[in-house]
Protein backbone atom coordinates (compact mmCIF):
# COMPACT_ATOMS: atom_id res chain seq x y z
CA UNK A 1 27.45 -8.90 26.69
CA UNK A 2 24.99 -6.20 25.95
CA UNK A 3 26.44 -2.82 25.79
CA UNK A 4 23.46 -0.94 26.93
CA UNK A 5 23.40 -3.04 30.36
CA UNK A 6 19.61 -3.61 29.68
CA UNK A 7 18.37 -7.08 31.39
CA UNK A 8 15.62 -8.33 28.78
CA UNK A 9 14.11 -11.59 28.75
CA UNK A 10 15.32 -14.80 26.96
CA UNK A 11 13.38 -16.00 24.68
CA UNK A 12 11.87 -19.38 24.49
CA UNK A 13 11.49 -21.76 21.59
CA UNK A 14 9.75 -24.58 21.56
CA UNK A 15 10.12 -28.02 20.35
CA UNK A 16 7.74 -26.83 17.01
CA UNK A 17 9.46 -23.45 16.60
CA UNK A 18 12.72 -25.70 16.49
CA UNK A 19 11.55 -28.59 14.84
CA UNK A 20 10.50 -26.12 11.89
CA UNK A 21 14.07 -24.47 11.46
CA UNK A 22 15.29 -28.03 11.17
CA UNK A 23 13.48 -28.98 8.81
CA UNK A 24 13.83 -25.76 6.42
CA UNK A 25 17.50 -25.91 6.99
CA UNK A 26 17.04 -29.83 5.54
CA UNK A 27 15.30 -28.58 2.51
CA UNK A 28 17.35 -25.95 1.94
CA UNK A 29 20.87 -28.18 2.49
CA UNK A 30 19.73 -30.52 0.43
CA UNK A 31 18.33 -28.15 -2.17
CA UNK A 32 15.34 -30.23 -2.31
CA UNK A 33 13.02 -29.00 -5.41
CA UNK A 34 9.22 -29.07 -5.74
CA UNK A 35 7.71 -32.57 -5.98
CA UNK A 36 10.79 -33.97 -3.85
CA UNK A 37 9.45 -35.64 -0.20
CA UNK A 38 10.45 -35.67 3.30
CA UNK A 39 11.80 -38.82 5.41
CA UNK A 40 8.50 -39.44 7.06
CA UNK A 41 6.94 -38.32 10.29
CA UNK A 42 8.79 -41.37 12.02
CA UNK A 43 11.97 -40.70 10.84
CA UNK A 44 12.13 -37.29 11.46
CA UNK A 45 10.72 -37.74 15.06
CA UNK A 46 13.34 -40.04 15.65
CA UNK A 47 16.15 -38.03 14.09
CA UNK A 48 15.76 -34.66 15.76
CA UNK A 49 15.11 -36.33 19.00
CA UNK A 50 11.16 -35.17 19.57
CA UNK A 51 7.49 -36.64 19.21
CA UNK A 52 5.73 -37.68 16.36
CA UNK A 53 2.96 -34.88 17.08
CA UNK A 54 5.59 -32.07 17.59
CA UNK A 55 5.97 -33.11 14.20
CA UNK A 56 3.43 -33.48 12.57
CA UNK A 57 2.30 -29.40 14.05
CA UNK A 58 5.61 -28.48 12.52
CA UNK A 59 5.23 -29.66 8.83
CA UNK A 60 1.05 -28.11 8.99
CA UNK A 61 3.04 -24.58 10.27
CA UNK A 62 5.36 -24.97 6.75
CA UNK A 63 2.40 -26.35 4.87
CA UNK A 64 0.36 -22.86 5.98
CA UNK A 65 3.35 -21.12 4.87
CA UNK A 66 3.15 -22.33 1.53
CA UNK A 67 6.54 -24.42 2.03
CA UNK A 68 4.98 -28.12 1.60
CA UNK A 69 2.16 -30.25 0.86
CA UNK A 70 0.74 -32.68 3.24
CA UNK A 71 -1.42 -35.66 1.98
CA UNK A 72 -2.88 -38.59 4.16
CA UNK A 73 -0.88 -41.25 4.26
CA UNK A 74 2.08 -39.57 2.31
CA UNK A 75 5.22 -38.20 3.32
CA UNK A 76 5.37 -33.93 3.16
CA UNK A 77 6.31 -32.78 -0.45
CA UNK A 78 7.80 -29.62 -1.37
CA UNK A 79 5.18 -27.11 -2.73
CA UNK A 80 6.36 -24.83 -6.01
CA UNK A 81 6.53 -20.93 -4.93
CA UNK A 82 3.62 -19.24 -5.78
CA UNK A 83 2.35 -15.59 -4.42
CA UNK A 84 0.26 -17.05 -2.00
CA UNK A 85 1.48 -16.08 1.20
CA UNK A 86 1.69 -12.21 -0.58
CA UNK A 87 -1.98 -12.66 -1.68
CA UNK A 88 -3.16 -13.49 1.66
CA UNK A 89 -0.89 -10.34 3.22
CA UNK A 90 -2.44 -7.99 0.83
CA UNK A 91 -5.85 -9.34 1.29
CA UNK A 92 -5.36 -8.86 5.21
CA UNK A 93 -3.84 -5.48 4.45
CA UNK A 94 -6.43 -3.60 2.50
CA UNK A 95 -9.37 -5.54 4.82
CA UNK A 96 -8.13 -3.86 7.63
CA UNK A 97 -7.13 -0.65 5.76
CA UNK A 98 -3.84 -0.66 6.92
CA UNK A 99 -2.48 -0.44 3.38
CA UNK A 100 -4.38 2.12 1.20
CA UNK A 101 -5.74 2.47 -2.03
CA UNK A 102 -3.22 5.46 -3.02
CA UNK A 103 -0.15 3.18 -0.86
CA UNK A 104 -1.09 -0.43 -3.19
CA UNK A 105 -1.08 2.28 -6.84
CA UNK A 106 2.60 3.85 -5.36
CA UNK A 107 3.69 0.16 -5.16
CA UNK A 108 2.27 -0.76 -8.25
CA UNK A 109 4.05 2.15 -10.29
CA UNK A 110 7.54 1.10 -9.05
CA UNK A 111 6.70 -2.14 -9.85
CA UNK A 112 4.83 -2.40 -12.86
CA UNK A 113 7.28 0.44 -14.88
CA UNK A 114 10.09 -2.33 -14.41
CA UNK A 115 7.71 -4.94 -15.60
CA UNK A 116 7.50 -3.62 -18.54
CA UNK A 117 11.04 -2.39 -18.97
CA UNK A 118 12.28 -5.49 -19.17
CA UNK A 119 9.12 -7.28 -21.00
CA UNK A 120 10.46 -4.70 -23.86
CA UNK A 121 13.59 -6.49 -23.34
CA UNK A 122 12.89 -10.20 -23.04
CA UNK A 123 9.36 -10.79 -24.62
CA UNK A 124 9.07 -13.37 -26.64
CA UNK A 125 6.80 -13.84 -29.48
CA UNK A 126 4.30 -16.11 -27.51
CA UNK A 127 3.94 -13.56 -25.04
CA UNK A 128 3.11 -11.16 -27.66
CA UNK A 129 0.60 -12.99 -29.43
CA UNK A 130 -1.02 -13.45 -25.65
CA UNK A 131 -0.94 -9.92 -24.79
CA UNK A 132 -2.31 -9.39 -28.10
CA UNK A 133 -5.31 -12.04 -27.70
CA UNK A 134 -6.39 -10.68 -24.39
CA UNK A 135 -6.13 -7.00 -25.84
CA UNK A 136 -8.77 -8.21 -28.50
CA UNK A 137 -10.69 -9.27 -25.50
CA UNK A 138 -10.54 -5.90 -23.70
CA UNK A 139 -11.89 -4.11 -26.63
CA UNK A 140 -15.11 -6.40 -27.11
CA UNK A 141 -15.66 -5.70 -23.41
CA UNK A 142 -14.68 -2.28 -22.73
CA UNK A 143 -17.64 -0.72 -21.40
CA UNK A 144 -18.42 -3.72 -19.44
CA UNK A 145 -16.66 -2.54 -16.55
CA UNK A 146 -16.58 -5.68 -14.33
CA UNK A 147 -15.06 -8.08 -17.75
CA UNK A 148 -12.74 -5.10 -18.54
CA UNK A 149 -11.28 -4.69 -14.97
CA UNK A 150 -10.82 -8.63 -15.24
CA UNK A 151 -9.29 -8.48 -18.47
CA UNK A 152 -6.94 -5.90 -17.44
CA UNK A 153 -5.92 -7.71 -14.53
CA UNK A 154 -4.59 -10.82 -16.86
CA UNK A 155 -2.87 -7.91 -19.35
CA UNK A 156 -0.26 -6.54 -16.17
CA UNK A 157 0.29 -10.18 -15.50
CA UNK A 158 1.16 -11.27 -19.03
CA UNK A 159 2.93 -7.89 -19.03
CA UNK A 160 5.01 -9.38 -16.07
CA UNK A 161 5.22 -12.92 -17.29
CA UNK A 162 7.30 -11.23 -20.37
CA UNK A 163 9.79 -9.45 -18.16
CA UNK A 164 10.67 -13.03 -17.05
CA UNK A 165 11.35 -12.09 -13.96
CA UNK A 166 9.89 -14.54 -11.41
CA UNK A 167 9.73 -12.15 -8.25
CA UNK A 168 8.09 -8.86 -10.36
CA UNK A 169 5.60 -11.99 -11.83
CA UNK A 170 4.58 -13.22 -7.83
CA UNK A 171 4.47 -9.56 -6.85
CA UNK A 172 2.05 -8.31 -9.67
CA UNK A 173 -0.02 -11.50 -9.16
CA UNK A 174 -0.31 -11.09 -5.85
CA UNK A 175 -1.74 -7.52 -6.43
CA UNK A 176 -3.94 -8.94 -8.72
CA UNK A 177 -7.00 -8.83 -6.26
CA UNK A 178 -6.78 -5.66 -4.63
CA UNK A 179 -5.79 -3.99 -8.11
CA UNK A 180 -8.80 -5.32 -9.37
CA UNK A 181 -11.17 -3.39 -7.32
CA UNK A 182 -9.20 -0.68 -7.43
CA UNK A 183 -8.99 -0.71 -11.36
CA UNK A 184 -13.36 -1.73 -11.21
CA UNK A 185 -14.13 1.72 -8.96
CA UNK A 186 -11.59 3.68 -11.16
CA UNK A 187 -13.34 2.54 -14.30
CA UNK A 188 -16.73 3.66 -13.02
CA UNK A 189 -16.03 7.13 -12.25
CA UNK A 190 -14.58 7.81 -15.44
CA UNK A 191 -17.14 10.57 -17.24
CA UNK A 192 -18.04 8.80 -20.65
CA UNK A 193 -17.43 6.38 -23.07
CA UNK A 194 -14.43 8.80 -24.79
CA UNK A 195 -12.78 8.45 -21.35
CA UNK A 196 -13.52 4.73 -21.12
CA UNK A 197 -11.96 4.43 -25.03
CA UNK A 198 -8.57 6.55 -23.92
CA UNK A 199 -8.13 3.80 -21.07
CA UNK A 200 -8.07 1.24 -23.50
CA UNK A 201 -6.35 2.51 -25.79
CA UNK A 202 -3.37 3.51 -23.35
CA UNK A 203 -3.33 -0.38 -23.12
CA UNK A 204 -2.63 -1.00 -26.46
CA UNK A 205 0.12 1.43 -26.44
CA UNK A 206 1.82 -0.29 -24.12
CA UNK A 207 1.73 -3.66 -25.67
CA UNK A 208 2.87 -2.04 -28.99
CA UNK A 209 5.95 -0.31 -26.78
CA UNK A 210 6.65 -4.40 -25.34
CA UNK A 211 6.34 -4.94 -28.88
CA UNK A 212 8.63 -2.55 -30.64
CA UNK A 213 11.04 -3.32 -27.57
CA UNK A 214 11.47 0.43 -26.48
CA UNK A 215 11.89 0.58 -23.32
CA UNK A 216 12.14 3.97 -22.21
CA UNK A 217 8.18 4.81 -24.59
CA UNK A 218 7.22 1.75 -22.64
CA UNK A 219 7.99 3.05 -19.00
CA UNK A 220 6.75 6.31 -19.69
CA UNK A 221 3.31 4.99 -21.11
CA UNK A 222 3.08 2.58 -17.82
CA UNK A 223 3.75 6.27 -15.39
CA UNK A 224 1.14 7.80 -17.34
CA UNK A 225 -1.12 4.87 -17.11
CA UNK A 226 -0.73 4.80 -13.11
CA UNK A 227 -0.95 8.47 -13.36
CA UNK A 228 -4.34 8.29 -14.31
CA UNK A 229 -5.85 5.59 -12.19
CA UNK A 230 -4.49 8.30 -9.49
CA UNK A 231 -6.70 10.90 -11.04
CA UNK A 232 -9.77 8.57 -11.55
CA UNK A 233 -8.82 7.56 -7.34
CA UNK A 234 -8.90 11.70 -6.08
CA UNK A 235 -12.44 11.22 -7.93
CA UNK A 236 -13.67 8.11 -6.59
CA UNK A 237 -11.84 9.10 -3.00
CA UNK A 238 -9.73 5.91 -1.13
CA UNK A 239 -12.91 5.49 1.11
CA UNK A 240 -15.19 4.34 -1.10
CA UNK A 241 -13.00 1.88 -2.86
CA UNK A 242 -12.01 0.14 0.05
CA UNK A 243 -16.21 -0.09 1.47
CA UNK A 244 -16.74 -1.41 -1.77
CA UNK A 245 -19.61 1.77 -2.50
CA UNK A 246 -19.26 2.05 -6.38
CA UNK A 247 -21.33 2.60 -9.13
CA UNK A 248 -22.58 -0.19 -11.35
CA UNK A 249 -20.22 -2.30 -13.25
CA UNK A 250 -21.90 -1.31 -16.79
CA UNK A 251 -22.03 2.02 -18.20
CA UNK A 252 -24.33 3.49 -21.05
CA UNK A 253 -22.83 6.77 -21.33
């Protein structure tokens, strides 16, 4: 009985909302793993008791949630997490500019200075030699703004792939895009060349901190890295990031 006396309506579920929750709480009691099928559309219609097209809209709802993969012909088949469903929120998000610039580098901070907390902890030696290679790249391109932004883009995620941490990995890769042309704007309105050099090498210092496995150097280089991607931001001002009106994506300052 509700203690506040108020009458509110009942909800209604359908057959698909229903038919969905079945069929997650099948997955998950049987811990099925990616790769692993469904009984067919048959069998579960005649299981839980409702039409074949009921479903068949059921397992496309899941399969737009990321949950399976439907074929022609083929019975449903788990799909491996990935950050899609994030990318596609933060996507939405910043289109509609109900998450801005300044709110997606906030996130990012919190996020990325554990990265790399535990990368210092838990990298392993092919991570470093990856970080290393795509450092290497950086600096060939690092007044080619568009490559660079790219470049640093892969960096954060190899930084994340070395904290080993699956959820910080799906998060930073599903910031990836948005980062990207927030990193791209912040590169343009730096001054000069010596400006464009300090960004880079602020990158290398925090792959040698992942390397040397200090954690606390490597958090503080990260808040200082974020730090100044806000700065370049009160420059470039959140409006003009998120229009896309930039500057060109090569400098020859």
């Amino acid at each position: 009985m509700q203690q506040d006396g108020a009458l509110r309506k009942i909800a209604k579920i359908t057959l698909v909302e229903q038919t969905v929750d079945r069929v997650q709480s099948y997955v998950l009691s049987r811990q099925l793993q990616p790769g692993d099928t469904l009984p067919s559309e048959m069998r579960l219609a005649e299981t839980l008791g409702v039409s074949r097209p009921v479903v068949r809209e059921a397992l496309r709802t899941l399969a737009g949630r990321g949950m399976l993969t439907i074929a022609n012909g083929r019975n449903a088949i788990i799909s491996p997490v990935t950050a899609t469903a994030l990318v596609h929120f933060f996507e939405r998000a910043t289109q509609l500019n109900a998450v801005t610039v300044r709110e997606l580098l906030e996130v990012r901070r919190g996020i990325e200075i554990q990265s790399i907390s535990l990368a210092a902890q838990r990298r392993t030696d092919d991570h470093i030699a990856k970080m290393n290679a795509i450092l290497i790249g950086m600096s060939d391109v690092r007044y080619d703004l568009q490559l660079y932004s790219e470049l640093d883009a892969q960096l954060h995620l190899q930084i994340a792939a070395a904290s080993q941490n699956q959820m910080i990995y799906y998060f930073v890769e599903s910031l990836g895009d948005a980062l990207r042309q927030v990193s791209l704007a912040g590169l343009q309105h730096r001054r000069n060349r010596a400006e464009l050099d300090e960004v880079h090498d602020i990158h290398c210092q925090l792959v040698q901190a992942v390397i040397a496995q200090n954690s606390a150097l490597a958090e503080t280089t990260m808040a200082l890295h974020v730090e100044s991607a806000m700065v370049a931001l009160r420059r470039t001002g959140e409006s003009a990031i998120m229009t896309g009106t930039s500057a060109d994506t090569t400098t020859s300052v």
